[in-house]
ModelCIF file with pLDDT and N, C-alpha, C, O atoms, coordinates in Angstrom:
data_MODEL
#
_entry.id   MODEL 
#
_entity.id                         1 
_entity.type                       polymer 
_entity.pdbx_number_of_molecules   1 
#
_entity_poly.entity_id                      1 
_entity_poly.type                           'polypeptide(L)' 
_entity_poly.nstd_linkage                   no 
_entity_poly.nstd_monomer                   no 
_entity_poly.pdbx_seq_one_letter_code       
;(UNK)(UNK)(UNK)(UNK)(UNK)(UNK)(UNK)(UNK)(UNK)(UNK)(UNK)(UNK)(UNK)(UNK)(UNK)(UNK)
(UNK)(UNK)(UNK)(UNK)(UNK)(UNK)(UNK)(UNK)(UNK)(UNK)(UNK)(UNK)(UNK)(UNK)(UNK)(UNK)
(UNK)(UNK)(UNK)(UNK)(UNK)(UNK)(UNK)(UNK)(UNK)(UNK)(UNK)(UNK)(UNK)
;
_entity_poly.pdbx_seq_one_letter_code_can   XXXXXXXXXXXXXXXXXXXXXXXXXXXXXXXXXXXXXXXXXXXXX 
_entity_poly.pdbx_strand_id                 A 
#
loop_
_entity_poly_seq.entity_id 
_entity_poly_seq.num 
_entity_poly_seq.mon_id 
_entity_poly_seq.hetero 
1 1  UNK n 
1 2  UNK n 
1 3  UNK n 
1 4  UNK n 
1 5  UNK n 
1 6  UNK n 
1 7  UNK n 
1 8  UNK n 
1 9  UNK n 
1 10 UNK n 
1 11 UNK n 
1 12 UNK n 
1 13 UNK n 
1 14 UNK n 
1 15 UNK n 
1 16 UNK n 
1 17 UNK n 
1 18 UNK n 
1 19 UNK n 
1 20 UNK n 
1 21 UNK n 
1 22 UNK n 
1 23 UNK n 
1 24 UNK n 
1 25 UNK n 
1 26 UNK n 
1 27 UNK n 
1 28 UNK n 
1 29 UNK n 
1 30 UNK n 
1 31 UNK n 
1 32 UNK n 
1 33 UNK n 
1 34 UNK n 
1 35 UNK n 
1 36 UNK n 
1 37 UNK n 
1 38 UNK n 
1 39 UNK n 
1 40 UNK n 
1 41 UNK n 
1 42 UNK n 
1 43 UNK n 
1 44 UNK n 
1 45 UNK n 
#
_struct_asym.id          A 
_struct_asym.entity_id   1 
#
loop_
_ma_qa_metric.id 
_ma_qa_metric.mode 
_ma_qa_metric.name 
_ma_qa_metric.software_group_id 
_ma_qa_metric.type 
1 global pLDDT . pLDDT 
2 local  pLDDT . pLDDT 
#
_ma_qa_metric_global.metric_id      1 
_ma_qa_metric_global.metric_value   78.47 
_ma_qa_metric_global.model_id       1 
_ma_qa_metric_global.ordinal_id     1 
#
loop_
_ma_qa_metric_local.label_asym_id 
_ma_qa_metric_local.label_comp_id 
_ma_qa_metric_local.label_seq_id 
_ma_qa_metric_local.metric_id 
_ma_qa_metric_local.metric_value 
_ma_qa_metric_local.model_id 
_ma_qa_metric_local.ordinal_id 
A UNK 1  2 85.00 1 1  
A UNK 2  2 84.00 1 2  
A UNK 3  2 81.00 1 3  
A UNK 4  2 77.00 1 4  
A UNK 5  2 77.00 1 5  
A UNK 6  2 79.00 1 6  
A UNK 7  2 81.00 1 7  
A UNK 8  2 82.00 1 8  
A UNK 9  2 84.00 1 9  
A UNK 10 2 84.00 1 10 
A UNK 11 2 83.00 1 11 
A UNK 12 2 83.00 1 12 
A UNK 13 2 84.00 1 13 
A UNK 14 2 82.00 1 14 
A UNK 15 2 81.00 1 15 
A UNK 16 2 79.00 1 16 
A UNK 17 2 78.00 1 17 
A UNK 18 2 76.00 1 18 
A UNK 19 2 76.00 1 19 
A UNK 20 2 74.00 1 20 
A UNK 21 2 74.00 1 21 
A UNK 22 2 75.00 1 22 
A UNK 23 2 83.00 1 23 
A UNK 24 2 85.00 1 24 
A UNK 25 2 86.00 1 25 
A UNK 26 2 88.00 1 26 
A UNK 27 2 86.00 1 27 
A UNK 28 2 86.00 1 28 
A UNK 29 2 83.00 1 29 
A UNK 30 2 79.00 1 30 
A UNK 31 2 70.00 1 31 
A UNK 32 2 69.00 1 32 
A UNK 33 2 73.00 1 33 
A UNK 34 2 69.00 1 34 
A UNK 35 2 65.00 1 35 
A UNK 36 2 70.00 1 36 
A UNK 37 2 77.00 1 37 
A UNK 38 2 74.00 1 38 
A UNK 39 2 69.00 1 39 
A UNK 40 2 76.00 1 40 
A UNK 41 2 79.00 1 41 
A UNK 42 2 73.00 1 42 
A UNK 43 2 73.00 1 43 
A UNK 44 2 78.00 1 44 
A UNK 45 2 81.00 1 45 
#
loop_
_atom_site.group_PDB 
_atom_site.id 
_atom_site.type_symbol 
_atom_site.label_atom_id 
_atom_site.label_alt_id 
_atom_site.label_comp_id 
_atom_site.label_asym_id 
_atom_site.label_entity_id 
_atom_site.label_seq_id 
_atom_site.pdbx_PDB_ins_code 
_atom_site.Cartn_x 
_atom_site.Cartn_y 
_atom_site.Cartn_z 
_atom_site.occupancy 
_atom_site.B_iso_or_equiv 
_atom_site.pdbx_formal_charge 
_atom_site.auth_seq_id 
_atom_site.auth_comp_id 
_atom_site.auth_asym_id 
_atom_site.auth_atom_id 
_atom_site.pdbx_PDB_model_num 
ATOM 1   N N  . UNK A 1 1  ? -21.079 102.270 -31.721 1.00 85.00 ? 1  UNK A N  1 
ATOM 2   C CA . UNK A 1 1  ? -22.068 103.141 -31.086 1.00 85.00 ? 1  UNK A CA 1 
ATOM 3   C C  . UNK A 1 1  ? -22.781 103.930 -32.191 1.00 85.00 ? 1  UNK A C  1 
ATOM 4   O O  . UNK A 1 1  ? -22.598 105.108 -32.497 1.00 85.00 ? 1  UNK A O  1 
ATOM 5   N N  . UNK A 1 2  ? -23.688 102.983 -32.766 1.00 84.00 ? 2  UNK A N  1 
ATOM 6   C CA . UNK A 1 2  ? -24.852 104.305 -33.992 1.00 84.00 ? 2  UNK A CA 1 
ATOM 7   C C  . UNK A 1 2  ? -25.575 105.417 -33.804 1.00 84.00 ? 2  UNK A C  1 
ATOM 8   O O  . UNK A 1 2  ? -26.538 105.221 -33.064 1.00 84.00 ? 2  UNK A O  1 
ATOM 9   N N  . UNK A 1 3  ? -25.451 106.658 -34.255 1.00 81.00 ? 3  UNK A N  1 
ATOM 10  C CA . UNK A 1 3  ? -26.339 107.459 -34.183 1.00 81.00 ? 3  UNK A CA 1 
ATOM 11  C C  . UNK A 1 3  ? -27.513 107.024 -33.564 1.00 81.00 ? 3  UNK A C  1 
ATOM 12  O O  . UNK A 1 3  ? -27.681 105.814 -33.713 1.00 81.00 ? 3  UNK A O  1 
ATOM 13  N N  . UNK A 1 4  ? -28.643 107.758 -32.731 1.00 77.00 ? 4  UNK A N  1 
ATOM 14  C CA . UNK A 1 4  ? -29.409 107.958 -32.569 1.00 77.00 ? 4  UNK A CA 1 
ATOM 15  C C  . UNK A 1 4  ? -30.963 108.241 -33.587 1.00 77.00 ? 4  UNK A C  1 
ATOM 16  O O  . UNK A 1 4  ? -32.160 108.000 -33.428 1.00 77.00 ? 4  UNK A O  1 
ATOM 17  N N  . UNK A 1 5  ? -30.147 108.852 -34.618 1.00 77.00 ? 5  UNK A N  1 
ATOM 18  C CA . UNK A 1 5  ? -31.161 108.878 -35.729 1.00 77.00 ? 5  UNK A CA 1 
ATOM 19  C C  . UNK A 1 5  ? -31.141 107.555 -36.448 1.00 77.00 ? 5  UNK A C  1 
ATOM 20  O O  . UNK A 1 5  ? -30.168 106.806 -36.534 1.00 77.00 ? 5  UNK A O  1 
ATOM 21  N N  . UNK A 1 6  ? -32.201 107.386 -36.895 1.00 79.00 ? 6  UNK A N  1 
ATOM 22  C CA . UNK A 1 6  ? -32.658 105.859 -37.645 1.00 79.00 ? 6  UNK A CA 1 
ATOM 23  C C  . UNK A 1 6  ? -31.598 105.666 -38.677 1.00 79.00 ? 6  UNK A C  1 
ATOM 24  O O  . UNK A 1 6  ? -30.774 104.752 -38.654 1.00 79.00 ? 6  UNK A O  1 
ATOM 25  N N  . UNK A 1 7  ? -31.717 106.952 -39.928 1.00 81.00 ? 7  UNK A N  1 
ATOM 26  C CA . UNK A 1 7  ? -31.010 106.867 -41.206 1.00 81.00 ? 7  UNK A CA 1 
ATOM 27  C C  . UNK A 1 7  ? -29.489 106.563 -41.155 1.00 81.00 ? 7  UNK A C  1 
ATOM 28  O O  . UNK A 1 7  ? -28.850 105.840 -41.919 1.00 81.00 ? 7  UNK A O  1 
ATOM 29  N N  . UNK A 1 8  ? -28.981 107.384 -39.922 1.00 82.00 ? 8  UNK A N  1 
ATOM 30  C CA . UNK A 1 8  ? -27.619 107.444 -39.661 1.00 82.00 ? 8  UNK A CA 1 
ATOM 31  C C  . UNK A 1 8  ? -27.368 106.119 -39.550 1.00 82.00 ? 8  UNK A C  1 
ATOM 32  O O  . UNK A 1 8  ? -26.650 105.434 -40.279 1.00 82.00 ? 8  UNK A O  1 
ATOM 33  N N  . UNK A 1 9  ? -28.056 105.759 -38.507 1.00 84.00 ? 9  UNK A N  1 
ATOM 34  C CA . UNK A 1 9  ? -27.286 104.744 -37.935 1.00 84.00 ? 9  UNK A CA 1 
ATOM 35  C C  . UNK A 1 9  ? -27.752 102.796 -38.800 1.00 84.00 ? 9  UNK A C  1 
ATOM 36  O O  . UNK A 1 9  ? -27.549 101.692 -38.294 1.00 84.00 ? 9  UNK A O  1 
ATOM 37  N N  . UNK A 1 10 ? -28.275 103.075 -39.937 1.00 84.00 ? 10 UNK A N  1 
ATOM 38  C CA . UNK A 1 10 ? -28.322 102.460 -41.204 1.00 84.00 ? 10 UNK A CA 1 
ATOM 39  C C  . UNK A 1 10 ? -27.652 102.063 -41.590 1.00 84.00 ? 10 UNK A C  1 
ATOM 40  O O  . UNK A 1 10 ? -27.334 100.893 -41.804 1.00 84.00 ? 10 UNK A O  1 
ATOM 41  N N  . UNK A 1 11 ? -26.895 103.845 -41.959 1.00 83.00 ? 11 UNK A N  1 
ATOM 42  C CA . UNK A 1 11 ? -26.020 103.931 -42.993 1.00 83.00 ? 11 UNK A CA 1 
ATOM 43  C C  . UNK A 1 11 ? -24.537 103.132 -42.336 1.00 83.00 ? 11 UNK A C  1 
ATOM 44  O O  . UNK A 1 11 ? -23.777 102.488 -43.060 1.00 83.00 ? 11 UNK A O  1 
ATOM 45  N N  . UNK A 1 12 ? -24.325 103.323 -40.854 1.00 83.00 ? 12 UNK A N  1 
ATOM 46  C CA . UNK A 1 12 ? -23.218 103.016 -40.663 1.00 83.00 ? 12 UNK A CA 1 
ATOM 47  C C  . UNK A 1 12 ? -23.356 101.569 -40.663 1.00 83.00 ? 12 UNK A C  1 
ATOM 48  O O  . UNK A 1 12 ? -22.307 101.065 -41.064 1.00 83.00 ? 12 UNK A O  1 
ATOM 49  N N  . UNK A 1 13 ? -24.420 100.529 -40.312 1.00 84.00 ? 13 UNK A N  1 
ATOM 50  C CA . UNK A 1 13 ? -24.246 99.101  -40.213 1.00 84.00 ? 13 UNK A CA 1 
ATOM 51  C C  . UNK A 1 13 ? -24.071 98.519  -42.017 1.00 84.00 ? 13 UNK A C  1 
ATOM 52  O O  . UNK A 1 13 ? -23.738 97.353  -42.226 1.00 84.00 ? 13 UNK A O  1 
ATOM 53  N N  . UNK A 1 14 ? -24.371 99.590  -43.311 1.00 82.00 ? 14 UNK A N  1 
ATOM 54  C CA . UNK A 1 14 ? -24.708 99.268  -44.190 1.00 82.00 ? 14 UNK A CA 1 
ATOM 55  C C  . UNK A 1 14 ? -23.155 99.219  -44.680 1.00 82.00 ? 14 UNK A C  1 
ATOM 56  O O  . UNK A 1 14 ? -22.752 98.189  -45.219 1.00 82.00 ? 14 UNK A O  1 
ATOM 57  N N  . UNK A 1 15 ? -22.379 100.207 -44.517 1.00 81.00 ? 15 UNK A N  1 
ATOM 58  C CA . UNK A 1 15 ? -20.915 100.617 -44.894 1.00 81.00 ? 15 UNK A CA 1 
ATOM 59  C C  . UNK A 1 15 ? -19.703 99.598  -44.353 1.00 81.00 ? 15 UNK A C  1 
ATOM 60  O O  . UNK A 1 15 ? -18.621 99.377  -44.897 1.00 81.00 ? 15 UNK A O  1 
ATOM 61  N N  . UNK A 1 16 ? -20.386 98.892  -42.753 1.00 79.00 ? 16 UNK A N  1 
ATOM 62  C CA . UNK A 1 16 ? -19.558 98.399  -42.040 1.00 79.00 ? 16 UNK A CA 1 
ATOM 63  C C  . UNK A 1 16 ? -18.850 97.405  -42.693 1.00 79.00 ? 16 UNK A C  1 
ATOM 64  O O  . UNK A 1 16 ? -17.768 97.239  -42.130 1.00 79.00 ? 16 UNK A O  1 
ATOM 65  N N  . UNK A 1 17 ? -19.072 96.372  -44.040 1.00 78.00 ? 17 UNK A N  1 
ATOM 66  C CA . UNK A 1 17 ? -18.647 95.404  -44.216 1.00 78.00 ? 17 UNK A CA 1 
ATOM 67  C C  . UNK A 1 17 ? -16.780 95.421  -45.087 1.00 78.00 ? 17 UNK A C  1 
ATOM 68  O O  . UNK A 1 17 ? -15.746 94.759  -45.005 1.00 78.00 ? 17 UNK A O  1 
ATOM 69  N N  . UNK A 1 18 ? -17.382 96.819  -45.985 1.00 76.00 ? 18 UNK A N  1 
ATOM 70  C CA . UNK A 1 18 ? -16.425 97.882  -46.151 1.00 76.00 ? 18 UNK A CA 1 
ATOM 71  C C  . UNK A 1 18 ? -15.263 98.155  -45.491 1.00 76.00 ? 18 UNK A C  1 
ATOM 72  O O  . UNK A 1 18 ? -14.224 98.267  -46.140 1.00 76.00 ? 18 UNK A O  1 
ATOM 73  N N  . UNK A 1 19 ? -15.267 98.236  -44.734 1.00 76.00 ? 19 UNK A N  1 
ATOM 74  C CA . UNK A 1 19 ? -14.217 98.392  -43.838 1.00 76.00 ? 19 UNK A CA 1 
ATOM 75  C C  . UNK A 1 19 ? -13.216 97.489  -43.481 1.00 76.00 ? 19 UNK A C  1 
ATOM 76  O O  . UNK A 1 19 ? -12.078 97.631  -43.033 1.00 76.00 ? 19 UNK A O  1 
ATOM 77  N N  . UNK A 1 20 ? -14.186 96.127  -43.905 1.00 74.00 ? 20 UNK A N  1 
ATOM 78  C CA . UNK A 1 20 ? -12.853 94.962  -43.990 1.00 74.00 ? 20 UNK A CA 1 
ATOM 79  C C  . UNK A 1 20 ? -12.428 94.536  -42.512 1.00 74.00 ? 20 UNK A C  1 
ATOM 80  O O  . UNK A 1 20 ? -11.466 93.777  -42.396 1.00 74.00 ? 20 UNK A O  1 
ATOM 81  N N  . UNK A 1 21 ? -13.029 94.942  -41.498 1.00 74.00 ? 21 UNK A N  1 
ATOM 82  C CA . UNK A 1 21 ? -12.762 94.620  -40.203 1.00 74.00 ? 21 UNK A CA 1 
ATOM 83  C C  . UNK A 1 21 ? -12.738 92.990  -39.859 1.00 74.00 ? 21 UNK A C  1 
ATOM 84  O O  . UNK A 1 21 ? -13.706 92.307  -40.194 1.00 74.00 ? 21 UNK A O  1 
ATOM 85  N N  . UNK A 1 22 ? -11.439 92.304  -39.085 1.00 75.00 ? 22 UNK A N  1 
ATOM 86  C CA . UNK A 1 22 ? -11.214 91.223  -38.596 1.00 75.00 ? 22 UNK A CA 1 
ATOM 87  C C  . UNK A 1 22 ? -11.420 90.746  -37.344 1.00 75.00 ? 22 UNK A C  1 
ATOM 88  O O  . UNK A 1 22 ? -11.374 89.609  -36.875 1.00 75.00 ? 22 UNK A O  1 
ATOM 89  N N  . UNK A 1 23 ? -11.650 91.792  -36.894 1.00 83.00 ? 23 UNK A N  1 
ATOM 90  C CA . UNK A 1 23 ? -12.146 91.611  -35.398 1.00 83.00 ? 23 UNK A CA 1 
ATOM 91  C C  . UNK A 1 23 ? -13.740 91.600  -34.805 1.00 83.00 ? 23 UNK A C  1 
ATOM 92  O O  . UNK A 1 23 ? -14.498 92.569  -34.816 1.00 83.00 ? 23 UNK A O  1 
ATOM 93  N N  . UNK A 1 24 ? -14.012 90.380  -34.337 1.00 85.00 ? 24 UNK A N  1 
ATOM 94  C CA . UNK A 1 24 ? -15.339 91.004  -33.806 1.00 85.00 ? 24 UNK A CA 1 
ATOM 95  C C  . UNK A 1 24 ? -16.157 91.868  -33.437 1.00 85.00 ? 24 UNK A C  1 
ATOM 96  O O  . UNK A 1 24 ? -15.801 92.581  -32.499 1.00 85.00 ? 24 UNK A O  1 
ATOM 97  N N  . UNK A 1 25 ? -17.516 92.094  -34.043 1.00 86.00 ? 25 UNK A N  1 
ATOM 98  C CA . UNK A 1 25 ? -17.915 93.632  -33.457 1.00 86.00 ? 25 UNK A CA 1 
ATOM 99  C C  . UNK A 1 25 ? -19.229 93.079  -32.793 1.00 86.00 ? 25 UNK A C  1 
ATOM 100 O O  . UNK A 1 25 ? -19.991 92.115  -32.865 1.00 86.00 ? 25 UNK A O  1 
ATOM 101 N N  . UNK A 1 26 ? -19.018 94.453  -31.987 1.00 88.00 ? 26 UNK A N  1 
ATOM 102 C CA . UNK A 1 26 ? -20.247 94.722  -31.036 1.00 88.00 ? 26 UNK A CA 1 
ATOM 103 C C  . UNK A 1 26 ? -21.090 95.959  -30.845 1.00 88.00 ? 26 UNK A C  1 
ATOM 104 O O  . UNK A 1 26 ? -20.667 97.087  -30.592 1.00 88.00 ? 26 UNK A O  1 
ATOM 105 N N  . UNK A 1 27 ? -22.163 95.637  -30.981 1.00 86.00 ? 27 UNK A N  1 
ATOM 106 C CA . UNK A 1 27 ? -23.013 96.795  -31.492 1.00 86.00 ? 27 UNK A CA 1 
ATOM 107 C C  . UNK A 1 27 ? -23.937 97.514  -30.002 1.00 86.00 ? 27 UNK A C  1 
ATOM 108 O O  . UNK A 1 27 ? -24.317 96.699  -29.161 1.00 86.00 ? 27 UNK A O  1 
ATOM 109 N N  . UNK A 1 28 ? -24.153 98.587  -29.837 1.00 86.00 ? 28 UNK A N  1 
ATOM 110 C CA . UNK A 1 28 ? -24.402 99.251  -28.559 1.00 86.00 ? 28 UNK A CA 1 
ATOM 111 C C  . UNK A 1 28 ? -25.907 99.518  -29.056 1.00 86.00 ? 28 UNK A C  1 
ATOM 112 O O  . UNK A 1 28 ? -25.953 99.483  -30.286 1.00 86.00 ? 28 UNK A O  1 
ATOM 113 N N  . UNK A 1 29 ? -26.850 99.712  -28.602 1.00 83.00 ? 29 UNK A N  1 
ATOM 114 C CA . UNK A 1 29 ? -28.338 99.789  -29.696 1.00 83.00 ? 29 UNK A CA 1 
ATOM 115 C C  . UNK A 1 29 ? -28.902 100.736 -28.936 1.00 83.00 ? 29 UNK A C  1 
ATOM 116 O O  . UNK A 1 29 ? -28.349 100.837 -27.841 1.00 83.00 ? 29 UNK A O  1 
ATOM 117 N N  . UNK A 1 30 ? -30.159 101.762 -29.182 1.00 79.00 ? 30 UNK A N  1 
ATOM 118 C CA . UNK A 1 30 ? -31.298 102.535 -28.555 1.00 79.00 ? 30 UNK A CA 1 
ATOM 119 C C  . UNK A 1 30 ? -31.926 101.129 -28.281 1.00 79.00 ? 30 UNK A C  1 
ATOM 120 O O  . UNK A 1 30 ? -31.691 100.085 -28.889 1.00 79.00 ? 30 UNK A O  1 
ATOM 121 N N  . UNK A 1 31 ? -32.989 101.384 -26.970 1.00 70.00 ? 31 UNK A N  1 
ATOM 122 C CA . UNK A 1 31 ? -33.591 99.929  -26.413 1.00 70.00 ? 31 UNK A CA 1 
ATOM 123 C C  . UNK A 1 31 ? -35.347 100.564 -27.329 1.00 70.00 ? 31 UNK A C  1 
ATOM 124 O O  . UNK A 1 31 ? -36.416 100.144 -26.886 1.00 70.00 ? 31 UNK A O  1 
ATOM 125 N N  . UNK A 1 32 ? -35.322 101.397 -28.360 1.00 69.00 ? 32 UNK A N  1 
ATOM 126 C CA . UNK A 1 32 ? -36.428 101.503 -29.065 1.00 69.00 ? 32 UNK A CA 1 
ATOM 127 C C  . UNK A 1 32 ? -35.695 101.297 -30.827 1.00 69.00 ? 32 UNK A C  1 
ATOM 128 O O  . UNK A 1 32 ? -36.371 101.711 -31.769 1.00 69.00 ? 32 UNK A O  1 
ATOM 129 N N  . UNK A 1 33 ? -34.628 100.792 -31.037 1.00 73.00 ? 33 UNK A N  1 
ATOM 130 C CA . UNK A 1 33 ? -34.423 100.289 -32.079 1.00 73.00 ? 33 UNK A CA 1 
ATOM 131 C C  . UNK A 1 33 ? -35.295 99.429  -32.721 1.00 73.00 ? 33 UNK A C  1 
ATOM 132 O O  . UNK A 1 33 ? -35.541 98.349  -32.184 1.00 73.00 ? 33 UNK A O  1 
ATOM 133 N N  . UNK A 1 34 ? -35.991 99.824  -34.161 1.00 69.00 ? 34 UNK A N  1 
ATOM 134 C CA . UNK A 1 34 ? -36.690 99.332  -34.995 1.00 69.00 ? 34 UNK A CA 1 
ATOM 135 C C  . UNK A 1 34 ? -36.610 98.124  -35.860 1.00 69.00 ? 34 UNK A C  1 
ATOM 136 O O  . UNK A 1 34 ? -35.530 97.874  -36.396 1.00 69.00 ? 34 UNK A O  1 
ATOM 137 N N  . UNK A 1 35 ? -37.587 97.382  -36.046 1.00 65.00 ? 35 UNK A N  1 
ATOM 138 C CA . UNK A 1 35 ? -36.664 95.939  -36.518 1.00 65.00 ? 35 UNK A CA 1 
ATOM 139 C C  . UNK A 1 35 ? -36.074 96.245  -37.781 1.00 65.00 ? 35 UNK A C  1 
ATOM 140 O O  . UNK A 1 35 ? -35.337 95.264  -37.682 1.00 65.00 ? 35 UNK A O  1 
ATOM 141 N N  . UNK A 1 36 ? -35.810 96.632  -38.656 1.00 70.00 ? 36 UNK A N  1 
ATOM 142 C CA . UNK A 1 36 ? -35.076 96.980  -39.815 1.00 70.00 ? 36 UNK A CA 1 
ATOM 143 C C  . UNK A 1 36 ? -34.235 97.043  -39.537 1.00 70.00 ? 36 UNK A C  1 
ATOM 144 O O  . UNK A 1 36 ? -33.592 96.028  -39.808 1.00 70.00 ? 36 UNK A O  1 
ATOM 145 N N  . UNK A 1 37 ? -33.317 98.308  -38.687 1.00 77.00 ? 37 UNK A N  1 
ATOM 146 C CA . UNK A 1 37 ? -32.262 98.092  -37.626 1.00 77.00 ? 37 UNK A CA 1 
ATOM 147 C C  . UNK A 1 37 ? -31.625 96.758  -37.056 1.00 77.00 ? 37 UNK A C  1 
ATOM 148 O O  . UNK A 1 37 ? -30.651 96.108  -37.434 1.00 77.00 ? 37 UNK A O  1 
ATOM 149 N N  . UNK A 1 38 ? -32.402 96.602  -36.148 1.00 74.00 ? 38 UNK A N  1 
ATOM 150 C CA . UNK A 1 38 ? -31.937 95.166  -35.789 1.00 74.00 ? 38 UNK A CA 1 
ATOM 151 C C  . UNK A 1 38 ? -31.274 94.066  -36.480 1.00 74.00 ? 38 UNK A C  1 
ATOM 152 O O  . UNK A 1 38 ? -30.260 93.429  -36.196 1.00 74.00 ? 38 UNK A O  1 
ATOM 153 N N  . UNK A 1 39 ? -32.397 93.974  -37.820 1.00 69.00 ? 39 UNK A N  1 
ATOM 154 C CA . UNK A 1 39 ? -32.327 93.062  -38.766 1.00 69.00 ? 39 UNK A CA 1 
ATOM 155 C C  . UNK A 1 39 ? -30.833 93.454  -39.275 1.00 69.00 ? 39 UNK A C  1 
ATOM 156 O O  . UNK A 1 39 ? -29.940 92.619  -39.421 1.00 69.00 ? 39 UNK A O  1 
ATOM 157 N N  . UNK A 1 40 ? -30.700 94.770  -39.509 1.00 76.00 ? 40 UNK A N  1 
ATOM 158 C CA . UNK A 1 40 ? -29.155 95.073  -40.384 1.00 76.00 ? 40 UNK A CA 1 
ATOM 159 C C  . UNK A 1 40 ? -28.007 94.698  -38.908 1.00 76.00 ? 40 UNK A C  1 
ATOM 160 O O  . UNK A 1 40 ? -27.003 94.101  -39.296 1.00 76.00 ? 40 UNK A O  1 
ATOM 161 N N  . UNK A 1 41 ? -28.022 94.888  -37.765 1.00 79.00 ? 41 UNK A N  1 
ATOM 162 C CA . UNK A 1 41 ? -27.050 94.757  -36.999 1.00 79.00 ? 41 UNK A CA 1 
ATOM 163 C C  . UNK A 1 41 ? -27.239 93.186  -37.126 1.00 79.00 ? 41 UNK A C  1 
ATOM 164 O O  . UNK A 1 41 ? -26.258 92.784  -37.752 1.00 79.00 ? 41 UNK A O  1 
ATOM 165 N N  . UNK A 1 42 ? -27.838 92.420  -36.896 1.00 73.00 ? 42 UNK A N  1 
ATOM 166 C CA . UNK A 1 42 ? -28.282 90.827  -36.900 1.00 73.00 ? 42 UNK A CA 1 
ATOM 167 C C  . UNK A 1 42 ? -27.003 90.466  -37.961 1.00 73.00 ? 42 UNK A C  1 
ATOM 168 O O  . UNK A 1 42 ? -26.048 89.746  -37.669 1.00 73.00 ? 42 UNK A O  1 
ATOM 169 N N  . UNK A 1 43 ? -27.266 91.282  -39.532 1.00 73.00 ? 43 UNK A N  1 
ATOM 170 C CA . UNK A 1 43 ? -26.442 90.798  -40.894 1.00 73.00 ? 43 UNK A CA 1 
ATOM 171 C C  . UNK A 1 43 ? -24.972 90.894  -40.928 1.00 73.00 ? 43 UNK A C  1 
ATOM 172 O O  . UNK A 1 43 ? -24.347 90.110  -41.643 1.00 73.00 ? 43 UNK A O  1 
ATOM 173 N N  . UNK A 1 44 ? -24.340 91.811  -40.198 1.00 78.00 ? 44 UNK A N  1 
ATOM 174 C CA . UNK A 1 44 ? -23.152 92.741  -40.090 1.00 78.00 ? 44 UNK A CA 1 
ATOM 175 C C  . UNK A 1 44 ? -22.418 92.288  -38.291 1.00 78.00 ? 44 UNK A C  1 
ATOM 176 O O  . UNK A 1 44 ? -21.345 91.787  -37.955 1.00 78.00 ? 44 UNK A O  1 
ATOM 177 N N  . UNK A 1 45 ? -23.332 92.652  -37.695 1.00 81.00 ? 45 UNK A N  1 
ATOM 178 C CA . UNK A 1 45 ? -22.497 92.681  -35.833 1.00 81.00 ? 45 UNK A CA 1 
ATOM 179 C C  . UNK A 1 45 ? -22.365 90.857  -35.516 1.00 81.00 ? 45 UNK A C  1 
ATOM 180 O O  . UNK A 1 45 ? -21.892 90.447  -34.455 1.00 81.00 ? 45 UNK A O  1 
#
């Protein structure tokens, strides 16, 4: 669930790989998410 703010919620799809997670993720989005955004949940979720 990303922040609401653009930068925030960046930063968290940018960090996510970091984390080393094995389990599938799923990403919850604003329905005015920007394609940059997208594009990073697309790379990561």
């Amino acid at each position: 669930l990303p922040a609401a703010d653009r930068s925030r919620a960046l930063a968290m799809f940018q960090s996510l790989p970091e984390w080393d997670l094995a389990a599938p993720a799923l990403a919850v989005l604003a329905p005015d998410s920007d394609p940059e955004l997208l594009q990073r949940v697309a790379d990561t979720a």
